[in-house]
N, C-alpha and C. Protein backbone atom coordinates (compact mmCIF):
# COMPACT_ATOMS: atom_id res chain seq x y z
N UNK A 1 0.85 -1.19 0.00
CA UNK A 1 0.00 0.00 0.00
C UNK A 1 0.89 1.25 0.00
N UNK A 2 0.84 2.00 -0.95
CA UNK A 2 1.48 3.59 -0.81
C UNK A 2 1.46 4.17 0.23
N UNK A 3 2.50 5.27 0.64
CA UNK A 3 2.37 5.65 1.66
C UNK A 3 1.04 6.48 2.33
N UNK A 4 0.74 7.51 1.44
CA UNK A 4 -0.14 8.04 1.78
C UNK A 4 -1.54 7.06 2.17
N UNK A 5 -1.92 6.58 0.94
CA UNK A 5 -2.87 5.47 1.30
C UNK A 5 -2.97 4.42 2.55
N UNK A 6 -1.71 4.00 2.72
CA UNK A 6 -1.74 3.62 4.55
C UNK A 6 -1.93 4.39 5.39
N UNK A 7 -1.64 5.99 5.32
CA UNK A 7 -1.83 6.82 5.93
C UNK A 7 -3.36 7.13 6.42
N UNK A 8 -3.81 6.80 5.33
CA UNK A 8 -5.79 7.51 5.28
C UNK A 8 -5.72 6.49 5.86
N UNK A 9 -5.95 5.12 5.44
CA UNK A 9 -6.19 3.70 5.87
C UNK A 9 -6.28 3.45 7.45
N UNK A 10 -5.18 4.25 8.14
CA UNK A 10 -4.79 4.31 9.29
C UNK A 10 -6.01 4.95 10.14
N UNK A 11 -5.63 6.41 9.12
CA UNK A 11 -6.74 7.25 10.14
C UNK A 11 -8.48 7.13 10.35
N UNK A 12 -8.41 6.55 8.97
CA UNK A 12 -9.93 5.98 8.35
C UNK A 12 -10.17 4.92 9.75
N UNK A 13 -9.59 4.14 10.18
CA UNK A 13 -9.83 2.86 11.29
C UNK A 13 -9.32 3.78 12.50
N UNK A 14 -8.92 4.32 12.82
CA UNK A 14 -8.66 5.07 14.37
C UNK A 14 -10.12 5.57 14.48
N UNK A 15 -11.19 6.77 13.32
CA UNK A 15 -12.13 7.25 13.52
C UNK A 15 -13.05 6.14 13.71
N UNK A 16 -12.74 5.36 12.53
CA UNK A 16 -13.78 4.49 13.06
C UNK A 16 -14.52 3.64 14.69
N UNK A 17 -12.80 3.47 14.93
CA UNK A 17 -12.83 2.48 16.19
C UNK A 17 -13.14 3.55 17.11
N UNK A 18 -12.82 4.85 17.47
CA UNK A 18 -13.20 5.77 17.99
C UNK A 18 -14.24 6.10 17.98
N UNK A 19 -15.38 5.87 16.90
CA UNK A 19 -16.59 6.29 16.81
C UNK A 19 -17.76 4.66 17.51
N UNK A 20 -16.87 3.50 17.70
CA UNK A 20 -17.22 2.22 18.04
C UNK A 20 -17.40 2.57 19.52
N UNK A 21 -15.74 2.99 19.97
CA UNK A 21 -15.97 2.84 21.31
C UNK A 21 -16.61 3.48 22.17
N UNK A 22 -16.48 4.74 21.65
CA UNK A 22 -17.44 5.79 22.01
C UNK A 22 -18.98 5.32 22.23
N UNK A 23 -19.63 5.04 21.06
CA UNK A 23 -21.03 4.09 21.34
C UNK A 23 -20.87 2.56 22.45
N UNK A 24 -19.85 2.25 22.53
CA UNK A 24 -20.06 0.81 23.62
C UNK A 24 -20.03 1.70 24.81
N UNK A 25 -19.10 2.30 25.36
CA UNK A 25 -18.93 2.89 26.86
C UNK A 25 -20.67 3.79 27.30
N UNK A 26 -21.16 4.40 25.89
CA UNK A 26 -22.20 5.09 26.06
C UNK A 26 -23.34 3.85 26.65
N UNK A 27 -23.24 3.09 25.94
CA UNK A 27 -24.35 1.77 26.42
C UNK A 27 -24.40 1.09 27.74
N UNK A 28 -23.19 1.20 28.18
CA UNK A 28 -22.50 0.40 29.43
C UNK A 28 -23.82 1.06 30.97
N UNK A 29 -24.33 0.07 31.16
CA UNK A 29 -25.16 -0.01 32.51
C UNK A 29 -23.90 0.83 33.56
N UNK A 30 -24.43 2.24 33.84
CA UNK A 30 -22.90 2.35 34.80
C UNK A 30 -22.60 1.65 36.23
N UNK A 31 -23.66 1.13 36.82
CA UNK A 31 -23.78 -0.18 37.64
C UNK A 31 -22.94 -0.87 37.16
N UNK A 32 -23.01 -1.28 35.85
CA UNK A 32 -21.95 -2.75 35.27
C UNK A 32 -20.42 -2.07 35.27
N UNK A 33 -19.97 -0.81 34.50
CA UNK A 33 -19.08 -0.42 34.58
C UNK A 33 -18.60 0.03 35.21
N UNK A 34 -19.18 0.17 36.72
CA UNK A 34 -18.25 0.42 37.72
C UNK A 34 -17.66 -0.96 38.59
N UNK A 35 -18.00 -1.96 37.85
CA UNK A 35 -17.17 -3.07 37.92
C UNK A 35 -15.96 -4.21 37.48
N UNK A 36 -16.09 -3.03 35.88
CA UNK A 36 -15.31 -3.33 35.05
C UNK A 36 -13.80 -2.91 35.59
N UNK A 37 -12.43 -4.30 35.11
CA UNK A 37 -11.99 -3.84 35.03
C UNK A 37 -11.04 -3.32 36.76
N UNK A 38 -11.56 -4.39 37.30
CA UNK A 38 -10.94 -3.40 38.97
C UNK A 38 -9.73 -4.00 39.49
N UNK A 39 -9.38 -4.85 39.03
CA UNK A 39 -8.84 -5.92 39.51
C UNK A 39 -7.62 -6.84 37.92
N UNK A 40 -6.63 -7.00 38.50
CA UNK A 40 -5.69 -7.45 36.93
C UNK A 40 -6.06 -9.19 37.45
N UNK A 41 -6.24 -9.90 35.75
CA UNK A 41 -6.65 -11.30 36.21
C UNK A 41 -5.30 -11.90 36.72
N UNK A 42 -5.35 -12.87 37.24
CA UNK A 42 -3.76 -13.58 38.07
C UNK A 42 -2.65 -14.37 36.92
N UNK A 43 -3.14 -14.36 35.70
CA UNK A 43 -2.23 -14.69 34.63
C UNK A 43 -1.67 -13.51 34.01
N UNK A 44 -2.20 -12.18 34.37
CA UNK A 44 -1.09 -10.77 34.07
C UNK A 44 -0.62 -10.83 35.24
N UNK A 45 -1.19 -10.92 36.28
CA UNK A 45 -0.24 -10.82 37.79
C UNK A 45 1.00 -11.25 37.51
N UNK A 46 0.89 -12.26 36.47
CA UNK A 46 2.57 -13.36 36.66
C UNK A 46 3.46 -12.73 35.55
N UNK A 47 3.04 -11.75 35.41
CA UNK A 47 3.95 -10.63 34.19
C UNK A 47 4.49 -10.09 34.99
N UNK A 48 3.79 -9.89 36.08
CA UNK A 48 4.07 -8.25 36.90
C UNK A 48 5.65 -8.92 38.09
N UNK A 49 6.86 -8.25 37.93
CA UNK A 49 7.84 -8.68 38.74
C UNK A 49 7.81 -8.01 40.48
N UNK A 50 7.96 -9.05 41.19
CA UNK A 50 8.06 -8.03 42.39
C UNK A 50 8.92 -6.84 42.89
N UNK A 51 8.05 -5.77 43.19
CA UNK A 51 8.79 -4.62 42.97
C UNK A 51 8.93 -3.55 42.25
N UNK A 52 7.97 -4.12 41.06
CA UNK A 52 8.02 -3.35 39.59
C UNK A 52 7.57 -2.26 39.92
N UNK A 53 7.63 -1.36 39.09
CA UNK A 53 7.36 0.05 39.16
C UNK A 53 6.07 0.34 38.28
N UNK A 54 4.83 0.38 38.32
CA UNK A 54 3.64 0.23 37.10
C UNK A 54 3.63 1.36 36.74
N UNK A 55 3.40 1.61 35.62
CA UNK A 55 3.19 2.95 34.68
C UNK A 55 1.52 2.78 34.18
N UNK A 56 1.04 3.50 34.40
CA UNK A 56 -0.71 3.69 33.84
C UNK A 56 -0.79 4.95 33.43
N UNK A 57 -2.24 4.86 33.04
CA UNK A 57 -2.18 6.49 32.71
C UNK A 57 -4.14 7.01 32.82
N UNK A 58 -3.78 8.33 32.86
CA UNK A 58 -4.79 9.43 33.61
C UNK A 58 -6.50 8.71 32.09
N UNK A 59 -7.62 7.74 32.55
CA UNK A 59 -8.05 7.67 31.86
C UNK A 59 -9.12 8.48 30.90
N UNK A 60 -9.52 8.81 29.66
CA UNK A 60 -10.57 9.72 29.47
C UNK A 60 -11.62 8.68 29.52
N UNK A 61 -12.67 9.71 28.58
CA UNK A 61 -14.33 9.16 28.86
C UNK A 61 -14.34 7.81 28.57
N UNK A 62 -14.06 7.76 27.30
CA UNK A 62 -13.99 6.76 26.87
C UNK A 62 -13.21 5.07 26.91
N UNK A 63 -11.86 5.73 27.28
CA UNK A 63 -10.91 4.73 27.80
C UNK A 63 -11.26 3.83 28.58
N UNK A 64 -10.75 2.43 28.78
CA UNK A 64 -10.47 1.73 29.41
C UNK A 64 -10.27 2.36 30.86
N UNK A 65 -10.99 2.20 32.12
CA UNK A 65 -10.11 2.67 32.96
C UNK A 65 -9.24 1.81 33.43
N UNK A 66 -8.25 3.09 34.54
CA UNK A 66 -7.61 2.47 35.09
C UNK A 66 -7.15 2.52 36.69
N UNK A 67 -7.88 3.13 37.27
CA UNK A 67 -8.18 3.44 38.31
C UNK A 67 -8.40 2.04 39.85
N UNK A 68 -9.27 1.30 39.06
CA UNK A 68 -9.05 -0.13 39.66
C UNK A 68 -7.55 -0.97 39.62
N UNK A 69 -7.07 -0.84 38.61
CA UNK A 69 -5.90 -1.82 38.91
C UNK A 69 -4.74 -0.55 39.32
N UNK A 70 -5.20 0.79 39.34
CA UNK A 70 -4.18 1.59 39.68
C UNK A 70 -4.01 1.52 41.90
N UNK A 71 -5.18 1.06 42.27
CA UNK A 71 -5.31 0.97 43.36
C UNK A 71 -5.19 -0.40 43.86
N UNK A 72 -5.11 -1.76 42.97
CA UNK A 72 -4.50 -2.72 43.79
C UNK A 72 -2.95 -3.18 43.44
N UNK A 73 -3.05 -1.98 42.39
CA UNK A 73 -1.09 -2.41 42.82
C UNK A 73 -0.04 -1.51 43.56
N UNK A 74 -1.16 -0.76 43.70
CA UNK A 74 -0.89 0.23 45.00
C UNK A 74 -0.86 -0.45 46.40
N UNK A 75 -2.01 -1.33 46.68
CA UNK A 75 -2.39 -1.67 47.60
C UNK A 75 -0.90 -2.92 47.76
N UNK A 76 -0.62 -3.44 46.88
CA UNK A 76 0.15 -4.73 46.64
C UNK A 76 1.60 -4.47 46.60
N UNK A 77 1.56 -2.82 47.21
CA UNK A 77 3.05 -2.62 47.33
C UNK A 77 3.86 -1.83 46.33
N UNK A 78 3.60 -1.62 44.92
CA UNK A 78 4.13 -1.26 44.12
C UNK A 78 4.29 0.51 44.00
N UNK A 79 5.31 0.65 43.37
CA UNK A 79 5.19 2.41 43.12
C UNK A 79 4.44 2.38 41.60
N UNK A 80 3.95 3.62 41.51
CA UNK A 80 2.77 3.71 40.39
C UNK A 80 3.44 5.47 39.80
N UNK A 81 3.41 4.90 38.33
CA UNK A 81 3.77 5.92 37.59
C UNK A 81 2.69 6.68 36.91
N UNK A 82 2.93 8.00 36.64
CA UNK A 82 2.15 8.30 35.23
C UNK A 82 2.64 8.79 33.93
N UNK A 83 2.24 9.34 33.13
CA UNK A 83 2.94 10.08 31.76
C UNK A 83 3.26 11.67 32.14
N UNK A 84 3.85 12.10 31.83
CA UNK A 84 4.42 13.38 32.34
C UNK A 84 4.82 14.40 31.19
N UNK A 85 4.14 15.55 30.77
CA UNK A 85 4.78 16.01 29.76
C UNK A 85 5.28 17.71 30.49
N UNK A 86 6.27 17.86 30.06
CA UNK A 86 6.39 19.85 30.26
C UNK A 86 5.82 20.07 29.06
N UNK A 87 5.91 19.87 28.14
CA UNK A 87 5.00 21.09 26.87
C UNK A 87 4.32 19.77 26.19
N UNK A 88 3.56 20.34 25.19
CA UNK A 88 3.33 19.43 24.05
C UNK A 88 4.10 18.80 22.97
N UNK A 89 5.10 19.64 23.17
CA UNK A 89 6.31 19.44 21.89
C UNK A 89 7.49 18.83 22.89
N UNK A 90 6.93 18.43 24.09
CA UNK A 90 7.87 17.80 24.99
C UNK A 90 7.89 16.50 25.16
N UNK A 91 9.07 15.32 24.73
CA UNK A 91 8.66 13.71 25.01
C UNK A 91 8.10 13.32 26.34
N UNK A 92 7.35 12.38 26.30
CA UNK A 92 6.78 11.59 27.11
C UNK A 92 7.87 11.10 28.16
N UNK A 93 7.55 11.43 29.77
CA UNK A 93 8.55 10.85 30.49
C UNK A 93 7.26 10.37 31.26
N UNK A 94 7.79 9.65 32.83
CA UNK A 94 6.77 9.26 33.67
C UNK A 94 7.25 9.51 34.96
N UNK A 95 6.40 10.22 35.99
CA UNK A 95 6.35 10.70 37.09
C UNK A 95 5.77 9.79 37.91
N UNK A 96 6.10 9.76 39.25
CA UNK A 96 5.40 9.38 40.62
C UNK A 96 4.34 9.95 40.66
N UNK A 97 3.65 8.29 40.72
CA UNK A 97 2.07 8.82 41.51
C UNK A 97 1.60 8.44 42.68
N UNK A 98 2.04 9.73 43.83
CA UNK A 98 2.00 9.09 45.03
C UNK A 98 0.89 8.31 45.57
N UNK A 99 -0.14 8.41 45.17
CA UNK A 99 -1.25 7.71 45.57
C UNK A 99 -2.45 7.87 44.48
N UNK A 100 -3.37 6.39 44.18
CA UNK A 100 -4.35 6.30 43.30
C UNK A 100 -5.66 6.96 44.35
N UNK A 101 -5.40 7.22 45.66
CA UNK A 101 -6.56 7.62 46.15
C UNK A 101 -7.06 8.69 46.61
N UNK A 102 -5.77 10.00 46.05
CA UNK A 102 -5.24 10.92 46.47
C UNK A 102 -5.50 12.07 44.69
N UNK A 103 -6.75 12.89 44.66
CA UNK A 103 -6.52 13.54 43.15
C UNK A 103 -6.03 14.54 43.34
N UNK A 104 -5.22 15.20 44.96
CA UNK A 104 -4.98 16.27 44.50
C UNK A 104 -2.97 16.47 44.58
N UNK A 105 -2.77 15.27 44.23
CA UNK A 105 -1.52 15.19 44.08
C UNK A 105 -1.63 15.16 42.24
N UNK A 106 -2.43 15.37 41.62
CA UNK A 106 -2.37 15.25 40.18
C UNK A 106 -2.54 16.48 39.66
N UNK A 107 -2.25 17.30 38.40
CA UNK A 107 -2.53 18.59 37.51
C UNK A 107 -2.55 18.82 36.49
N UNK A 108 -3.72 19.41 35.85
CA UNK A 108 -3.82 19.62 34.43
C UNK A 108 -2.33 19.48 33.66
N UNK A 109 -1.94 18.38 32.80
CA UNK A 109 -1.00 18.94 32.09
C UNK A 109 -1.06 19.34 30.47
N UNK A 110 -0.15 19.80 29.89
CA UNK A 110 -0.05 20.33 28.46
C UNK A 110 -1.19 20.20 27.86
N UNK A 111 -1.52 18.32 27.93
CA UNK A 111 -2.93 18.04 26.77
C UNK A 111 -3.87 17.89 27.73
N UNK A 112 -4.00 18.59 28.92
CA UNK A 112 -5.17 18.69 30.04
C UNK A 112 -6.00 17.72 29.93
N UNK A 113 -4.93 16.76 30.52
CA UNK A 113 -4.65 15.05 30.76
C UNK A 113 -3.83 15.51 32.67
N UNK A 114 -4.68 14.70 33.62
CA UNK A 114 -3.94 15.01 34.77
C UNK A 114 -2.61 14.05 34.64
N UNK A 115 -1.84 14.56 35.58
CA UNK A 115 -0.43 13.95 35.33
C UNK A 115 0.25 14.80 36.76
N UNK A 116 1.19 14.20 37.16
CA UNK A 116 1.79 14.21 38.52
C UNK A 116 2.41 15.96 38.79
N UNK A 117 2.65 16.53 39.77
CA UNK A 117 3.07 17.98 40.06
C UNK A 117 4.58 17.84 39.17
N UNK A 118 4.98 18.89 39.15
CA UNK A 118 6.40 19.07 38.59
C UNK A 118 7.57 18.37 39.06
N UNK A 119 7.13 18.84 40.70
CA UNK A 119 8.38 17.89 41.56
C UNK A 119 8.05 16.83 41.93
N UNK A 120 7.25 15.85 41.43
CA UNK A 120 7.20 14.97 41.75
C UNK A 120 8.35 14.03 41.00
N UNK A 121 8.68 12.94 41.82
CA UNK A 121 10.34 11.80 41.27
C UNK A 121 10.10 11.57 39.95
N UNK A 122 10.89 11.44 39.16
CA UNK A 122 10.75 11.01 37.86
C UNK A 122 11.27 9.28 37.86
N UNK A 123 10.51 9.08 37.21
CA UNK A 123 10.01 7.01 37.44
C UNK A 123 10.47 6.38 36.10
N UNK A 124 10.98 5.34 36.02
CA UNK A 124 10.67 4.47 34.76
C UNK A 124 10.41 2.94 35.22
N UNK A 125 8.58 3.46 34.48
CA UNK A 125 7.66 1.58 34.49
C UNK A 125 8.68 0.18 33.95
N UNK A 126 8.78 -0.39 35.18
CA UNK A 126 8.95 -2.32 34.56
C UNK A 126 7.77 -2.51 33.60
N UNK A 127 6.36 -2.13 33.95
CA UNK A 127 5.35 -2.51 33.31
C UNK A 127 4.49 -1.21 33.11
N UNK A 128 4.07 -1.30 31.59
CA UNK A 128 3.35 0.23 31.66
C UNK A 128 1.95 -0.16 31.19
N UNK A 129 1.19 -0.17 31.62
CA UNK A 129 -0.12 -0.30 30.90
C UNK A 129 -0.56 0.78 30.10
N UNK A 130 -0.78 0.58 28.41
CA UNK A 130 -0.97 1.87 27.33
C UNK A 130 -2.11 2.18 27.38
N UNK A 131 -2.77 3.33 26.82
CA UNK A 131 -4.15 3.87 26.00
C UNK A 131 -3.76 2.95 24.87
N UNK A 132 -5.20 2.61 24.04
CA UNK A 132 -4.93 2.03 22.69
C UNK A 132 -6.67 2.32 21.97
N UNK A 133 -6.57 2.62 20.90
CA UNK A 133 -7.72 3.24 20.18
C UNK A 133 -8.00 1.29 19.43
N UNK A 134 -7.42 0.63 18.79
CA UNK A 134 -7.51 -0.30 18.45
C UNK A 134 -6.31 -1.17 18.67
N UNK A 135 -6.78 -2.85 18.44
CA UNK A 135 -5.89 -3.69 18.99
C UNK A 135 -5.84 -5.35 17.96
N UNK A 136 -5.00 -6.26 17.63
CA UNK A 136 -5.04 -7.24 17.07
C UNK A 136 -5.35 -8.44 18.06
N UNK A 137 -5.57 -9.30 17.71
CA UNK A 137 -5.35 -10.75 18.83
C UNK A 137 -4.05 -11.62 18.86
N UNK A 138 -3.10 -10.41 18.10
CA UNK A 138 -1.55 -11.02 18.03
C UNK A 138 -0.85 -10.05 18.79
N UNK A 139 -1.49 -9.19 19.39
CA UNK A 139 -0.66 -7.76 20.33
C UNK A 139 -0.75 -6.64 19.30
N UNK A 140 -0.87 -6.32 18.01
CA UNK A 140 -1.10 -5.12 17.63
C UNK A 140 -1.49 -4.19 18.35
N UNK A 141 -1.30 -2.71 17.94
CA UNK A 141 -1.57 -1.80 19.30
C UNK A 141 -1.96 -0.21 17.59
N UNK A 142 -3.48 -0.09 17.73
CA UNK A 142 -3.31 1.47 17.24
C UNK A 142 -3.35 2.61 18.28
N UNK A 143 -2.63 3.67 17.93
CA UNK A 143 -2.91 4.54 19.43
C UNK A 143 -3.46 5.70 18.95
N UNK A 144 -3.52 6.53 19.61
CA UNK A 144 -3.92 8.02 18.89
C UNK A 144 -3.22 9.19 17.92
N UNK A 145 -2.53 8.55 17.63
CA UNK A 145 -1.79 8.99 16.45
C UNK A 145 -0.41 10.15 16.92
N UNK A 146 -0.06 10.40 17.91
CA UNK A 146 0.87 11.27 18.72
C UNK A 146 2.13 10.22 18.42
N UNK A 147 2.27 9.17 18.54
CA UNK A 147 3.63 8.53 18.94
C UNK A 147 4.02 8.68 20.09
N UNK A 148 3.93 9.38 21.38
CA UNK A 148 4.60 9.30 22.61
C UNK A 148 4.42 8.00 22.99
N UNK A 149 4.25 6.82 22.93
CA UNK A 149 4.12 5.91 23.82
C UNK A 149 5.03 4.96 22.79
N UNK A 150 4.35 4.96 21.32
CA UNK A 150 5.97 4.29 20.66
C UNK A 150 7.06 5.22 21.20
N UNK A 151 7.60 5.94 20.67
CA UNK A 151 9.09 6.63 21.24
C UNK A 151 9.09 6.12 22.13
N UNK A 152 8.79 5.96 23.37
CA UNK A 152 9.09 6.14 24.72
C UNK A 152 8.90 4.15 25.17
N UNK A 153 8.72 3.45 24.23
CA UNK A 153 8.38 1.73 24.47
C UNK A 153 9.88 1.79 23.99
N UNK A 154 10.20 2.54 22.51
CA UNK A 154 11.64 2.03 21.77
C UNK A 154 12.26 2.63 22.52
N UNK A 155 12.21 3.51 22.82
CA UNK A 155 13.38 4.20 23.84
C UNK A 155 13.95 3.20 25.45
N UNK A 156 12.96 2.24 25.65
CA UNK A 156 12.94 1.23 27.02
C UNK A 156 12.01 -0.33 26.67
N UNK A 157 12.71 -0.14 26.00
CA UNK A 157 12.86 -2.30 25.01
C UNK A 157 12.61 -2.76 26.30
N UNK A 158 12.75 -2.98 27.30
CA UNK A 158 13.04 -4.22 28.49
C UNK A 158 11.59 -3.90 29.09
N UNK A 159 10.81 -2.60 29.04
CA UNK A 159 9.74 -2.88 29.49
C UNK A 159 8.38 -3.59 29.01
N UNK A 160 7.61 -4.03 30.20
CA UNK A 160 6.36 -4.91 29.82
C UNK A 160 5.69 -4.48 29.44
N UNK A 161 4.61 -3.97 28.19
CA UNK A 161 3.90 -3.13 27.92
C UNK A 161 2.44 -3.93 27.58
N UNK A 162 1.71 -3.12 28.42
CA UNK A 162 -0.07 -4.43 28.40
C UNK A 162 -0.83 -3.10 28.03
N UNK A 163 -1.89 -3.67 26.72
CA UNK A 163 -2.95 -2.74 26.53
C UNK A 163 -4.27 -3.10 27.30
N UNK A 164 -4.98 -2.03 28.06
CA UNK A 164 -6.20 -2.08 28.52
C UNK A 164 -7.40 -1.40 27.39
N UNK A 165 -8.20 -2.19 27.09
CA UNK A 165 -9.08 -1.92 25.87
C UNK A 165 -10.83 -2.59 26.26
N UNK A 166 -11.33 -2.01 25.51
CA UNK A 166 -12.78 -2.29 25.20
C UNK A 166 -13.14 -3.52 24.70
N UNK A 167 -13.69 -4.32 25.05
CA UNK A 167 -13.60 -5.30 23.90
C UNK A 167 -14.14 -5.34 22.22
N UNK A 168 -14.82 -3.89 22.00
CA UNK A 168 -15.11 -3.67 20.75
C UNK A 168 -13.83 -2.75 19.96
N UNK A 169 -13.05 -3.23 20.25
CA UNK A 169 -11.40 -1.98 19.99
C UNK A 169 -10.80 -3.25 19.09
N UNK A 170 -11.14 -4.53 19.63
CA UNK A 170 -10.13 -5.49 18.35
C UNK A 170 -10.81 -5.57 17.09
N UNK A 171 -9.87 -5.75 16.40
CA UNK A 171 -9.95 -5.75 14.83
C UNK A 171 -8.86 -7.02 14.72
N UNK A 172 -9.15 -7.58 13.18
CA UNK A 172 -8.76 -8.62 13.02
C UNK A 172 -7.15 -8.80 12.67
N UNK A 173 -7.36 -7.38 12.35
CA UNK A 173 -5.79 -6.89 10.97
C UNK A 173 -5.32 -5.54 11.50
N UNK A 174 -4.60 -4.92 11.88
CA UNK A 174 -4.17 -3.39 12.33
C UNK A 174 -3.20 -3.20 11.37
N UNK A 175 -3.35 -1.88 10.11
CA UNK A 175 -2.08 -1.27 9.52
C UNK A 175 -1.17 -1.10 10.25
N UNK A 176 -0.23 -1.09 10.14
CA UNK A 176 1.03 -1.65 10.81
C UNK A 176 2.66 -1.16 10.30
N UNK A 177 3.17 -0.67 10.85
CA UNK A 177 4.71 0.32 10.40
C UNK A 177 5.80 -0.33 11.05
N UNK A 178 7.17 -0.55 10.85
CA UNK A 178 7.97 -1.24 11.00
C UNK A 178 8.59 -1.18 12.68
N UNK A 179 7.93 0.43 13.16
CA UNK A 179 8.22 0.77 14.25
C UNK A 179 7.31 0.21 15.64
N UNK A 180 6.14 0.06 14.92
CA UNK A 180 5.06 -0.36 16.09
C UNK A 180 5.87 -1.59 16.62
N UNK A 181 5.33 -1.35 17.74
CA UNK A 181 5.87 -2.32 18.63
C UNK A 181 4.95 -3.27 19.46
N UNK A 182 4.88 -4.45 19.52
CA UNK A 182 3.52 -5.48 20.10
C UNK A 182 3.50 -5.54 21.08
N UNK A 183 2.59 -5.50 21.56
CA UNK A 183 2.25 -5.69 23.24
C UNK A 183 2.64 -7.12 23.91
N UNK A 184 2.94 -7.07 24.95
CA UNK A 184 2.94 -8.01 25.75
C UNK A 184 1.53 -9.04 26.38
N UNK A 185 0.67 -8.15 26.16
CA UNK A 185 -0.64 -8.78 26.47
C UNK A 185 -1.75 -7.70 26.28
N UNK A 186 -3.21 -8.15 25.98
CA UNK A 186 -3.95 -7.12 26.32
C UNK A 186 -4.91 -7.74 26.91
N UNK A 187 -5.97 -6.71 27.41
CA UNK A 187 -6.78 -7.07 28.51
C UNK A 187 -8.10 -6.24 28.55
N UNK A 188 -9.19 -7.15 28.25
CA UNK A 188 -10.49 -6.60 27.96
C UNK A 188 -11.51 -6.79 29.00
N UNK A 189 -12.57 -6.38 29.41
CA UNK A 189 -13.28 -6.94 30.38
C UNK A 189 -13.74 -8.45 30.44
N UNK A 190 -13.83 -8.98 29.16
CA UNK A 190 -13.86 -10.69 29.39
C UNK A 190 -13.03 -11.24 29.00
N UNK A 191 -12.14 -10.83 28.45
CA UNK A 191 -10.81 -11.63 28.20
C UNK A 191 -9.29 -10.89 28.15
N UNK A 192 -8.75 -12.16 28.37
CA UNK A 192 -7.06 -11.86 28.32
C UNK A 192 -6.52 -12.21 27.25
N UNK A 193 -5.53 -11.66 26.42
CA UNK A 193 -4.94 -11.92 24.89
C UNK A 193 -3.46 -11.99 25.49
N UNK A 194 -2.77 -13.09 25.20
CA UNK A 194 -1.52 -13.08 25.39
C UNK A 194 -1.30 -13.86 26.57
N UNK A 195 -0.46 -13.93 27.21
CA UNK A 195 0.79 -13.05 26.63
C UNK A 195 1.96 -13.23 25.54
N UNK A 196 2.09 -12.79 24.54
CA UNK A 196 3.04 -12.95 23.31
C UNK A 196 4.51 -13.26 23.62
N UNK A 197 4.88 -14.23 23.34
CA UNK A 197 6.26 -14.57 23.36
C UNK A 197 6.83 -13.59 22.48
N UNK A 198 7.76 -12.83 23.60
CA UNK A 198 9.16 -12.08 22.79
C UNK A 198 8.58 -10.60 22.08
N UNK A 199 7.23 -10.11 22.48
CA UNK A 199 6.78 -9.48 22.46
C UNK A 199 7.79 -8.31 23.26
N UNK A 200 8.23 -7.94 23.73
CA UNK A 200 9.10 -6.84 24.87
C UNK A 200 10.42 -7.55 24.60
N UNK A 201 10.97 -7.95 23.34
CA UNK A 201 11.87 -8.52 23.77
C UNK A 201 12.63 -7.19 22.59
């Protein structure tokens, strides 16, 4: 496929899946969805190393949350990261998040996305759990079209990287660039995908 034409191709399936997920979360009994999702099943647990440092991130409307598993690996001992930007034109780093139960240790940042105070420690996740707009059942990962989370996966090869998704976010086939990089696992409210051998490798 030409470049450009993968290009539309790309963006053509981000709107789409964006315009999917958007309608599933809208449907969601919020009774049901405040159950979604609280808890990591015990076959990602065995990803997770003791000690690790988790990286998550600040969820929107639509997203996957992450708020539940941001509070039992809190609870389970772990330090908990977030995404951290100084500007918009600034790479993706990840900050201390002193506590999932605590919002006013968090602040509007750049893309008024909360994200940790200035002085808070600067962190790097063993395991980062991503945003992902769409996903394969081989670890494919589409994201929102920024790149901060590729850069910042190639920039730290050794980390575990798990997508939290919708279960209407997989697709069969994801356009795909030499740079994307596959997940280690993903994780939907009824199921677990993975984990991919050599995926983080």
């Amino acid at each position: 496929m030409a470049g450009r034409q993968f290009l539309d191709a790309k963006a053509g399936l981000r709107k789409r899946l964006k315009a999917d997920r958007r309608t599933a979360v809208a449907a969601l009994d919020p009774r049901m969805s405040a159950l979604l999702l609280l808890r990591p099943p015990a076959a990602l647990t065995a990803l997770v190393p003791t000690g690790a440092t988790i990286g998550l991130y600040a969820a929107g409307a639509d997203e996957a949350p992450t708020q539940g598993y941001a509070k039992w690996f809190h609870e389970a001992g772990h330090r908990l990261a977030l995404p951290w930007f100084a500007a918009r034109d600034a790479a993706m780093t990840f900050r201390e998040w002193t506590s999932p139960y605590a919002d006013d240790c968090l602040k509007a940042g750049p893309w008024s996305v909360a994200q940790p105070a200035e002085d808070a420690p600067e962190a790097v996740p063993d395991v980062v759990f991503v945003p992902l707009v769409g996903f394969s059942p081989d670890g494919g990962r589409l994201g929102q079209g920024g790149g901060h989370y590729d850069r910042w996966l190639a920039a730290h090869p050794a980390a575990v990287a798990i997508g939290l998704a919708w279960d209407c976010q997989m697709v069969e086939q994801l356009p795909l660039e030499p740079h994307d990089r596959a997940l280690t696992a993903v994780v939907t409210p009824t199921r677990l995908y993975g984990p991919f051998a050599g995926a983080n490798a």
